[in-house]
N, C-alpha and C. Protein backbone atom coordinates (compact mmCIF):
# COMPACT_ATOMS: atom_id res chain seq x y z
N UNK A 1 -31.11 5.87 -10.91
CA UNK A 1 -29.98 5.07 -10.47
C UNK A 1 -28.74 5.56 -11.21
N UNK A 2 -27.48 5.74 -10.24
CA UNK A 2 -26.37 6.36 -10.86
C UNK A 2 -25.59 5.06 -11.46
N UNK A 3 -24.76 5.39 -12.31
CA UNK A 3 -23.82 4.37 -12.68
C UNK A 3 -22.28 4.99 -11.96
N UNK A 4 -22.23 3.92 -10.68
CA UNK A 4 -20.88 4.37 -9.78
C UNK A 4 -19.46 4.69 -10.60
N UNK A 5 -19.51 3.66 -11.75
CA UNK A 5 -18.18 3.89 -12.36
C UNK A 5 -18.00 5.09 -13.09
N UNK A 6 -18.92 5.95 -12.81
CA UNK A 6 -18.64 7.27 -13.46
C UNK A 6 -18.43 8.49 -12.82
N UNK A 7 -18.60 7.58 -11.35
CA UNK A 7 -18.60 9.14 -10.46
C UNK A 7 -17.06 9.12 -9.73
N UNK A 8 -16.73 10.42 -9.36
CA UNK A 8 -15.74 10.59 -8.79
C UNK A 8 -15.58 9.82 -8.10
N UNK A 9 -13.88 9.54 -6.90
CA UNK A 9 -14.27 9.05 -5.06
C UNK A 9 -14.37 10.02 -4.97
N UNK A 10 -14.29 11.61 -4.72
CA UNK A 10 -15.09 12.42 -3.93
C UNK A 10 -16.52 12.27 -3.80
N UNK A 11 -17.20 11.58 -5.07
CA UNK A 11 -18.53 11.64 -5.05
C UNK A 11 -18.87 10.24 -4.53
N UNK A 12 -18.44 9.43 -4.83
CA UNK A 12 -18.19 8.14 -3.57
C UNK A 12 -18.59 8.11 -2.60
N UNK A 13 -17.73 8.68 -2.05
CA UNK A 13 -17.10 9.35 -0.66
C UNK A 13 -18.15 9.84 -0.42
N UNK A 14 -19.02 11.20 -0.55
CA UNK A 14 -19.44 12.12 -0.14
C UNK A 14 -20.74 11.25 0.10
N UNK A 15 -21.43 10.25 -0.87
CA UNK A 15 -22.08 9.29 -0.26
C UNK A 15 -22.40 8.19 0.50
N UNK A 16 -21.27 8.05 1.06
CA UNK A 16 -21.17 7.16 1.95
C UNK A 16 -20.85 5.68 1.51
N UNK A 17 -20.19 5.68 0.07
CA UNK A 17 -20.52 4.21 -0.36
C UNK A 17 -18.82 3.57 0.07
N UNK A 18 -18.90 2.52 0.83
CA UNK A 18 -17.72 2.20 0.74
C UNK A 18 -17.03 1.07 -0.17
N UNK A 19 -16.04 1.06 -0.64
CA UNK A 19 -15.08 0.22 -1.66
C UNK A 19 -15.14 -1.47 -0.96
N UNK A 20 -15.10 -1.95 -1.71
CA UNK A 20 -14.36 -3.90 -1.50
C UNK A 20 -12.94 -3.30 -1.25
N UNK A 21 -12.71 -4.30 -0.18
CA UNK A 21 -11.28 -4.29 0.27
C UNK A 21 -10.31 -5.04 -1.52
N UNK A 22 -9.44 -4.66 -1.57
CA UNK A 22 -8.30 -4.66 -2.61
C UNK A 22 -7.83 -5.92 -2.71
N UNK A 23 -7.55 -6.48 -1.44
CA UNK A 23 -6.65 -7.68 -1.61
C UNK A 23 -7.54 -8.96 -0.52
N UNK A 24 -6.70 -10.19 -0.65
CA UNK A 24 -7.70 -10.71 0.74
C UNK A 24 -7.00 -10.55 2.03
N UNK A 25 -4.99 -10.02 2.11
CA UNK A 25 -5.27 -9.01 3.20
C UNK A 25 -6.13 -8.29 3.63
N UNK A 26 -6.68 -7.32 2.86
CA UNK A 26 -7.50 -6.10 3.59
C UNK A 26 -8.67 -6.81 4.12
N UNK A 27 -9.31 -8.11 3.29
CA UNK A 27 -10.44 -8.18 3.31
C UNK A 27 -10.19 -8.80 4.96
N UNK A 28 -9.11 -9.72 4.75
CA UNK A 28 -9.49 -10.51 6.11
C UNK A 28 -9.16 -8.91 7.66
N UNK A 29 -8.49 -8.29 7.29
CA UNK A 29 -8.53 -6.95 8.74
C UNK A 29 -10.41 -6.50 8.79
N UNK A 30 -10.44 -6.82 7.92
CA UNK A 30 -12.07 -5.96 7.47
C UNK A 30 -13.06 -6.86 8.40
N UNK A 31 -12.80 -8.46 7.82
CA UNK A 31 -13.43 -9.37 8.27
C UNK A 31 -13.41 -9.31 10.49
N UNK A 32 -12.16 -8.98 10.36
CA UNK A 32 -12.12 -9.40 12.29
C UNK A 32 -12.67 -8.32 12.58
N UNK A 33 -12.75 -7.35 12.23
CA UNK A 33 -13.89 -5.96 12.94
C UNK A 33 -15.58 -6.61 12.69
N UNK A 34 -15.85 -7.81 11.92
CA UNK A 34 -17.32 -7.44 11.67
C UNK A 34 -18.02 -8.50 12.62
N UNK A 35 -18.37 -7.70 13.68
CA UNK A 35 -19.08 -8.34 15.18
C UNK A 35 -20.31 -8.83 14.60
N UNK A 36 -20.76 -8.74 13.79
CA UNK A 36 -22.52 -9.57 13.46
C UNK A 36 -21.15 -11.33 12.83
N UNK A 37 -20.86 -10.97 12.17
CA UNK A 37 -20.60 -12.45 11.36
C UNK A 37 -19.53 -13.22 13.27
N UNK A 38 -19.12 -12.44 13.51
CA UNK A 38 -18.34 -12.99 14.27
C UNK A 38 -19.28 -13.38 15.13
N UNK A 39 -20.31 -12.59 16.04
CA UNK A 39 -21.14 -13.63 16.88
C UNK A 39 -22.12 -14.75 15.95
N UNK A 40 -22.28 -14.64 14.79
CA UNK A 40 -23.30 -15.65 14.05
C UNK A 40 -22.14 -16.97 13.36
N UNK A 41 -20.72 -16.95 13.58
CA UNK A 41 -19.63 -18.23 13.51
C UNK A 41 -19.28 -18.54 14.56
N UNK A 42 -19.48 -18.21 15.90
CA UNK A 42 -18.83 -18.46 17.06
C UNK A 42 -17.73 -18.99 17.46
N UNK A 43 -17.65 -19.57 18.38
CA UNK A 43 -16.01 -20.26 18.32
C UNK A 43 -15.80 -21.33 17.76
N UNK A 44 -14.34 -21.20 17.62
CA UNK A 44 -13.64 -22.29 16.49
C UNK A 44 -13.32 -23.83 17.47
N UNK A 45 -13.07 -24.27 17.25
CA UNK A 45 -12.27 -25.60 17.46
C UNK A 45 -11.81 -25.25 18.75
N UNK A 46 -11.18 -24.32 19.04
CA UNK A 46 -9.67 -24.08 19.25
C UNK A 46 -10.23 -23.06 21.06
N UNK A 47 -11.69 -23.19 21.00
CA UNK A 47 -12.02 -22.29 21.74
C UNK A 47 -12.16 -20.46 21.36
N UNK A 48 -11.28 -20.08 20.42
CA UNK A 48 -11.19 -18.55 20.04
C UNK A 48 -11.98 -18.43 19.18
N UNK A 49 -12.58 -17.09 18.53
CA UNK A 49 -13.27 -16.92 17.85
C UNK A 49 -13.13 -17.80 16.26
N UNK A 50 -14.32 -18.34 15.80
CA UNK A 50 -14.03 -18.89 14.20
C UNK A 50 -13.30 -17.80 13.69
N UNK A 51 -13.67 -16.61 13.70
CA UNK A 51 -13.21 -15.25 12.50
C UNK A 51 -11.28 -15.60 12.70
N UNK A 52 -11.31 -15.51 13.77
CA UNK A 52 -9.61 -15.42 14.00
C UNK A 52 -9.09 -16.19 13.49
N UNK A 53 -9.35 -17.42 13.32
CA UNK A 53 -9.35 -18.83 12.89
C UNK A 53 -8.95 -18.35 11.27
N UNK A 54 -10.07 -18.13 11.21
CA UNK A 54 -10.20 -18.12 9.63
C UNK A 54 -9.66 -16.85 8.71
N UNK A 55 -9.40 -15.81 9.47
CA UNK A 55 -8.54 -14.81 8.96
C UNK A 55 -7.27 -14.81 9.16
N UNK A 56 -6.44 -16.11 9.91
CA UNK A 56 -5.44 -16.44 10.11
C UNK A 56 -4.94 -17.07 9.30
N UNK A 57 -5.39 -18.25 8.60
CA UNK A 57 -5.55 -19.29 7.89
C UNK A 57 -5.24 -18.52 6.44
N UNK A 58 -6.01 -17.19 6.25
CA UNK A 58 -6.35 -16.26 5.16
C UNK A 58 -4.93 -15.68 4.77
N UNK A 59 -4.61 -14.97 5.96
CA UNK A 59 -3.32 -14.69 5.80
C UNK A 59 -2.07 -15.00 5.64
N UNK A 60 -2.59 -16.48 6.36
CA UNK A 60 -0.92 -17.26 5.72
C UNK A 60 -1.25 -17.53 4.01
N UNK A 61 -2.30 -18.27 4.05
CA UNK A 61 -2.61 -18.65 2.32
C UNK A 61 -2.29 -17.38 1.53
N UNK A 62 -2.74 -15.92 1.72
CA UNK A 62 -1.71 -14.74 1.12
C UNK A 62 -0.58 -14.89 1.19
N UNK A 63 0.27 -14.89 2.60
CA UNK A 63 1.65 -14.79 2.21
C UNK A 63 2.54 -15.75 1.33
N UNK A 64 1.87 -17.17 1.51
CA UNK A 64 2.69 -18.18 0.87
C UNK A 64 2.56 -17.84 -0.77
N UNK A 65 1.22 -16.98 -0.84
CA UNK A 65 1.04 -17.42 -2.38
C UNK A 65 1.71 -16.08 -3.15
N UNK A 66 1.92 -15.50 -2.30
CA UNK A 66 2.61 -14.30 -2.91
C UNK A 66 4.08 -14.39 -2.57
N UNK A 67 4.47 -15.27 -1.88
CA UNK A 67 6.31 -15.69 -1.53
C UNK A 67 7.21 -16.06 -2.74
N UNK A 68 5.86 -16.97 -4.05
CA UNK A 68 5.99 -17.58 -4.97
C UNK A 68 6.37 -16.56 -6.15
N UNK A 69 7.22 -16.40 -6.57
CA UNK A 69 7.71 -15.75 -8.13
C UNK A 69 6.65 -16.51 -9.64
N UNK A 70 6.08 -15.20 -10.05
CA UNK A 70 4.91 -16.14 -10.76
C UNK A 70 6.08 -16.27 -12.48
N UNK A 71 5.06 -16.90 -13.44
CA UNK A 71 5.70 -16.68 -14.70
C UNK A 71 5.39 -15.72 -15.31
N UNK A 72 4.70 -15.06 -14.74
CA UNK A 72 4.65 -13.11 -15.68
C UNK A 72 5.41 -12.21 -15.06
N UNK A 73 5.82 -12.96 -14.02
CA UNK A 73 6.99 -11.66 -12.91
C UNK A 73 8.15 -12.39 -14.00
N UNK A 74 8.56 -13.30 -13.98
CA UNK A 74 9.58 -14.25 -14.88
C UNK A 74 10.02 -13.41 -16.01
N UNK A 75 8.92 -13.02 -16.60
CA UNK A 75 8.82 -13.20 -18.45
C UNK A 75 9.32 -11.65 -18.58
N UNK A 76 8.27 -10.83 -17.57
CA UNK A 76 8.24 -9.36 -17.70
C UNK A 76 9.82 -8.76 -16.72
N UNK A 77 10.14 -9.52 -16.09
CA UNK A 77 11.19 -8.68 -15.69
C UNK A 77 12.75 -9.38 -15.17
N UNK A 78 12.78 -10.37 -15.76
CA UNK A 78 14.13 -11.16 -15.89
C UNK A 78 14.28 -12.16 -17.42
N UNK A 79 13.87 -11.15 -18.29
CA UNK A 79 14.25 -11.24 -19.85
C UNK A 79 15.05 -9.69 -20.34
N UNK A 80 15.66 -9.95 -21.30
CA UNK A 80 17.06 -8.61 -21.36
C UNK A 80 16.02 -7.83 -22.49
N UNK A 81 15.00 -9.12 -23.25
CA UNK A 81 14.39 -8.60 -24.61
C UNK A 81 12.57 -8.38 -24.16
């Protein structure tokens, strides 16, 4: 058994292993391609797929929470010292 954190991404890569999405943007684009979970949640409320539903929902909860100026954006880059 390899220990991944030691291998290249070429060597990654060359095995076929793929990465966790980065953010829960990526995750939720990731999420609406995956046809097994999407036929095993079926439709939402709303008639449309649950996934849409819920990667919608995903994405606003990203944008709002990143709209927000945190206190380490504060500290680190609107202090003179």
């Amino acid at each position: 058994m390899d220990n991944l954190y030691a291998l290249s991404e070429a060597e990654i890569a060359a095995r076929g292993i793929a990465t966790m999405p980065p953010t829960l943007m990526h995750a939720t684009a990731e999420l609406t391609k995956d046809d097994v979970l999407r036929a095993a949640l079926g439709p939402g409320r709303d008639g449309g797929d649950y996934i849409d539903y819920f990667a919608k929902v995903k994405r606003e909860e990203f944008a709002a929470y990143h709209a927000e100026v945190s206190r380490w954006e504060t500290d680190r880059y609107l202090t003179l010292f």
